[in-house]
N, C-alpha and C. Protein backbone atom coordinates (compact mmCIF):
# COMPACT_ATOMS: atom_id res chain seq x y z
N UNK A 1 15.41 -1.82 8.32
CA UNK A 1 15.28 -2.44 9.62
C UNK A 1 15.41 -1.38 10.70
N UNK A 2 14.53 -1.83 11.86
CA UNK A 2 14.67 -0.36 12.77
C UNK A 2 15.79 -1.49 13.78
N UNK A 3 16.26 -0.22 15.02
CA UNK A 3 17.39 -0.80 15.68
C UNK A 3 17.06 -2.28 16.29
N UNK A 4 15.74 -2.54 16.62
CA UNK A 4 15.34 -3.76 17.64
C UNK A 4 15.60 -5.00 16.16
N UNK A 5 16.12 -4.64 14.84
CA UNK A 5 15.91 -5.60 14.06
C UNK A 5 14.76 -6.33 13.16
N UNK A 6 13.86 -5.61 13.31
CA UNK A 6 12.66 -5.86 12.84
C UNK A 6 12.40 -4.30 11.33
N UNK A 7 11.97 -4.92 10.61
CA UNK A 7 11.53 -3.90 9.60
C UNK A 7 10.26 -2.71 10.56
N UNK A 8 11.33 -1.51 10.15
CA UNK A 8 10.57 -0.18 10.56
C UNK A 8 8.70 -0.38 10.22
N UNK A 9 8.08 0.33 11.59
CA UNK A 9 6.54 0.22 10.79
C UNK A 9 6.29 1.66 9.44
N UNK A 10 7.23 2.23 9.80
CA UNK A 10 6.71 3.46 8.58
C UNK A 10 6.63 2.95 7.57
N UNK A 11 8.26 1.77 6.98
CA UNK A 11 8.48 1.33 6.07
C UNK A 11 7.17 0.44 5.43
N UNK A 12 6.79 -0.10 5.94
CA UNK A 12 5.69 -0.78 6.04
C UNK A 12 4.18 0.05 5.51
N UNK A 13 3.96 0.86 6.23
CA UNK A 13 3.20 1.81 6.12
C UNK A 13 3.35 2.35 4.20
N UNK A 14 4.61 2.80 4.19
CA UNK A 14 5.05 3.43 2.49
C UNK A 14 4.62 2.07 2.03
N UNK A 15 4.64 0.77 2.13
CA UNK A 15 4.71 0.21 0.89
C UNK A 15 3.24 -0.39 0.87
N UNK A 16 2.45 -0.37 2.08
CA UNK A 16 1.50 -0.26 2.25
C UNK A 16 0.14 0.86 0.89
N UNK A 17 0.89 1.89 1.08
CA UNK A 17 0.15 3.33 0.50
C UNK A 17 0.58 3.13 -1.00
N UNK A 18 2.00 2.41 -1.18
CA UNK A 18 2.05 2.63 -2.57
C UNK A 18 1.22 1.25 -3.49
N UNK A 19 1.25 0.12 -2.66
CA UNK A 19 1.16 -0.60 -3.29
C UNK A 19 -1.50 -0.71 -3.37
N UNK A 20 -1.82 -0.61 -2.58
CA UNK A 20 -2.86 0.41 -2.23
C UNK A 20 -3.45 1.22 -3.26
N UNK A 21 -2.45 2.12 -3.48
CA UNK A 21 -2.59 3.53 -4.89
C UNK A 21 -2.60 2.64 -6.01
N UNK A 22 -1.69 1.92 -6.46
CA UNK A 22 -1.28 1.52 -7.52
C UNK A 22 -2.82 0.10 -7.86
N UNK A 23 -2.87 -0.33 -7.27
CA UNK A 23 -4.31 -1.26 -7.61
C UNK A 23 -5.55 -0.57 -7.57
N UNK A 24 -5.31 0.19 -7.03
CA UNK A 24 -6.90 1.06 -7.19
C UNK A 24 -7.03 2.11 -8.38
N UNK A 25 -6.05 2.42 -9.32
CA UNK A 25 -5.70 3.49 -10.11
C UNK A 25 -5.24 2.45 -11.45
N UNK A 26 -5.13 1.05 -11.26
CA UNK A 26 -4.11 0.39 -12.63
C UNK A 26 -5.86 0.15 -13.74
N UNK A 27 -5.16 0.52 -14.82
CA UNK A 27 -6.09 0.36 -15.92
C UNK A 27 -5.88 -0.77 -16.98
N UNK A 28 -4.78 -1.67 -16.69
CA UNK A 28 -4.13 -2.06 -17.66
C UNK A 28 -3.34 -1.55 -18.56
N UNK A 29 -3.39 -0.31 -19.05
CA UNK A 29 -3.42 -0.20 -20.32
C UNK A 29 -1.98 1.18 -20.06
N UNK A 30 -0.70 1.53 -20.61
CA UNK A 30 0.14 1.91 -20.20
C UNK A 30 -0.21 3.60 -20.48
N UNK A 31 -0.81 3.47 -21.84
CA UNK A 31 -1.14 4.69 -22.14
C UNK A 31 -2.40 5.67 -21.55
N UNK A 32 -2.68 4.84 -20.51
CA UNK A 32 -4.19 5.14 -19.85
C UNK A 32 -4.03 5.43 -18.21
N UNK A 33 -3.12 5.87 -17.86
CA UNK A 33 -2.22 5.99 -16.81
C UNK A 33 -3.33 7.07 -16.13
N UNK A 34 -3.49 6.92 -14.61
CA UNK A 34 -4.33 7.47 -13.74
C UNK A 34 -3.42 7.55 -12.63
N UNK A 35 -3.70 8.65 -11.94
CA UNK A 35 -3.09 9.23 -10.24
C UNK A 35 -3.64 9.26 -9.29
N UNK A 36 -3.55 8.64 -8.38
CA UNK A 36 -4.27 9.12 -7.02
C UNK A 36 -3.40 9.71 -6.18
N UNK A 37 -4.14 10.23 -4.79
CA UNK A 37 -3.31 10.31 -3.96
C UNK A 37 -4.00 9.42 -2.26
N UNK A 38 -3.58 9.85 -1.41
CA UNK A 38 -4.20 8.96 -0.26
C UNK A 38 -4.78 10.33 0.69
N UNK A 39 -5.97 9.75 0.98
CA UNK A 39 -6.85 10.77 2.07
C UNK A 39 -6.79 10.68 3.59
N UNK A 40 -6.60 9.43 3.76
CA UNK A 40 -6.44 8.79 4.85
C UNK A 40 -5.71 7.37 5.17
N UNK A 41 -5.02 7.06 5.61
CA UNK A 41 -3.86 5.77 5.80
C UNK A 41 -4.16 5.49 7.34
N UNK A 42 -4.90 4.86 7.99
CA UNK A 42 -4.32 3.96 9.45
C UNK A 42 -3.42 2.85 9.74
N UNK A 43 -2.87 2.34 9.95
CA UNK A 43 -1.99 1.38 10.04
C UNK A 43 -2.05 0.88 11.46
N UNK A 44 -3.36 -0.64 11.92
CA UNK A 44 -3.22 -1.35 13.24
C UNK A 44 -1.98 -2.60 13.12
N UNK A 45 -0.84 -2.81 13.64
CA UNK A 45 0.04 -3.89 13.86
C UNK A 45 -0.55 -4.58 14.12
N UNK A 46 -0.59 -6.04 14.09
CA UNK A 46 -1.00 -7.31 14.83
C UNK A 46 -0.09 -7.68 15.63
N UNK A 47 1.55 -7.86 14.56
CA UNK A 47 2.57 -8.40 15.35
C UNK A 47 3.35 -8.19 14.24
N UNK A 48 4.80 -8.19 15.22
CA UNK A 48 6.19 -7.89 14.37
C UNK A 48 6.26 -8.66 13.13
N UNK A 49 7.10 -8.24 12.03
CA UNK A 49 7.31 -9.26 11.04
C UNK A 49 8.45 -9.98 11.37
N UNK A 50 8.53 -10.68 10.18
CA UNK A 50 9.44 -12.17 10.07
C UNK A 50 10.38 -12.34 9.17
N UNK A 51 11.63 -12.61 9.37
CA UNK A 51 12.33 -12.38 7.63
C UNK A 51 12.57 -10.91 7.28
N UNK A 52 13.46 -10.97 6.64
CA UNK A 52 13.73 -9.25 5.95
C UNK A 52 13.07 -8.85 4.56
N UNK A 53 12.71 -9.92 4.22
CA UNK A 53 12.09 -9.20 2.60
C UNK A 53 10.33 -9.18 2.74
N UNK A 54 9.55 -8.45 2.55
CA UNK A 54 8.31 -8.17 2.59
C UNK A 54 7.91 -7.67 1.35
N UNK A 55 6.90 -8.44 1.11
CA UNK A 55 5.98 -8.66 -0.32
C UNK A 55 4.54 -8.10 -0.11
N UNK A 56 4.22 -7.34 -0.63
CA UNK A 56 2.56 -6.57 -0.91
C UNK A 56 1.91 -7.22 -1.84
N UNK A 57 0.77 -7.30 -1.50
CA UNK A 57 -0.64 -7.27 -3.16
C UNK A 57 -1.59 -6.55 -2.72
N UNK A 58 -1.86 -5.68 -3.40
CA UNK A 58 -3.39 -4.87 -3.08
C UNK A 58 -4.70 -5.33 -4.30
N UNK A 59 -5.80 -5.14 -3.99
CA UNK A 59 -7.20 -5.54 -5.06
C UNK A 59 -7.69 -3.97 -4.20
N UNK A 60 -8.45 -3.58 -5.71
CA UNK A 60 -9.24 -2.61 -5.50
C UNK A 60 -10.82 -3.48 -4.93
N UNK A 61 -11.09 -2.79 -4.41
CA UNK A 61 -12.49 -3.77 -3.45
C UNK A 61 -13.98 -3.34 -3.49
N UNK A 62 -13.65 -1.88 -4.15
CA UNK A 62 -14.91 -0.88 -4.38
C UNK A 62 -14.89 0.40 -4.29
N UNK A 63 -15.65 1.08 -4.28
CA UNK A 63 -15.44 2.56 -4.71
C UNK A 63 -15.99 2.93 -5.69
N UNK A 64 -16.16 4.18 -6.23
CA UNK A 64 -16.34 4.96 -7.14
C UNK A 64 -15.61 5.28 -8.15
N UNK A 65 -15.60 6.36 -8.92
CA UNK A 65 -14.85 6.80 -9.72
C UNK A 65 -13.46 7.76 -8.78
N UNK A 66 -14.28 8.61 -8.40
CA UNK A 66 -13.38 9.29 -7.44
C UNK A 66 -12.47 9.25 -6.29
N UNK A 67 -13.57 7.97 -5.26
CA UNK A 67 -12.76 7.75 -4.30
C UNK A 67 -13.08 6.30 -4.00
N UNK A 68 -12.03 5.19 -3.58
CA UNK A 68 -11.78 3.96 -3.63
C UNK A 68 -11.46 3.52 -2.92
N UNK A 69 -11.31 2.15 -2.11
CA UNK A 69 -11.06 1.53 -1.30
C UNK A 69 -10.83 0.21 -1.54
């Protein structure tokens, strides 16, 4: 939480990037494990959040082999 009480936007941002990486890179398969990293991250606010616990889902949406979105 930043001081005004609201969850930090960086925080947001990290779980943003991890959760992001991790759907665009998952293969299923444990032994088939792939890495990315991030090229570019923007982050537009709409509006403050709500509640203290914040939940992610990312879908890979398209892309290539190499680079994804």
């Amino acid at each position: 939480m930043g001081r005004s009480g609201i969850p930090h936007g960086g925080g947001q941002a990290v779980l943003l990037d991890t959760v992001m990486g991790n759907a665009g890179c998952f293969t299923g398969d444990a032994n088939a494990q792939r890495c990315t990293l991030t090229l570019s991250l923007n982050v537009s606010f709409l509006s403050q959040s709500r509640g203290q616990i914040l939940f992610a889902e990312g879908w890979r949406i398209g892309g290539e082999r190499g680079i994804f979105y």
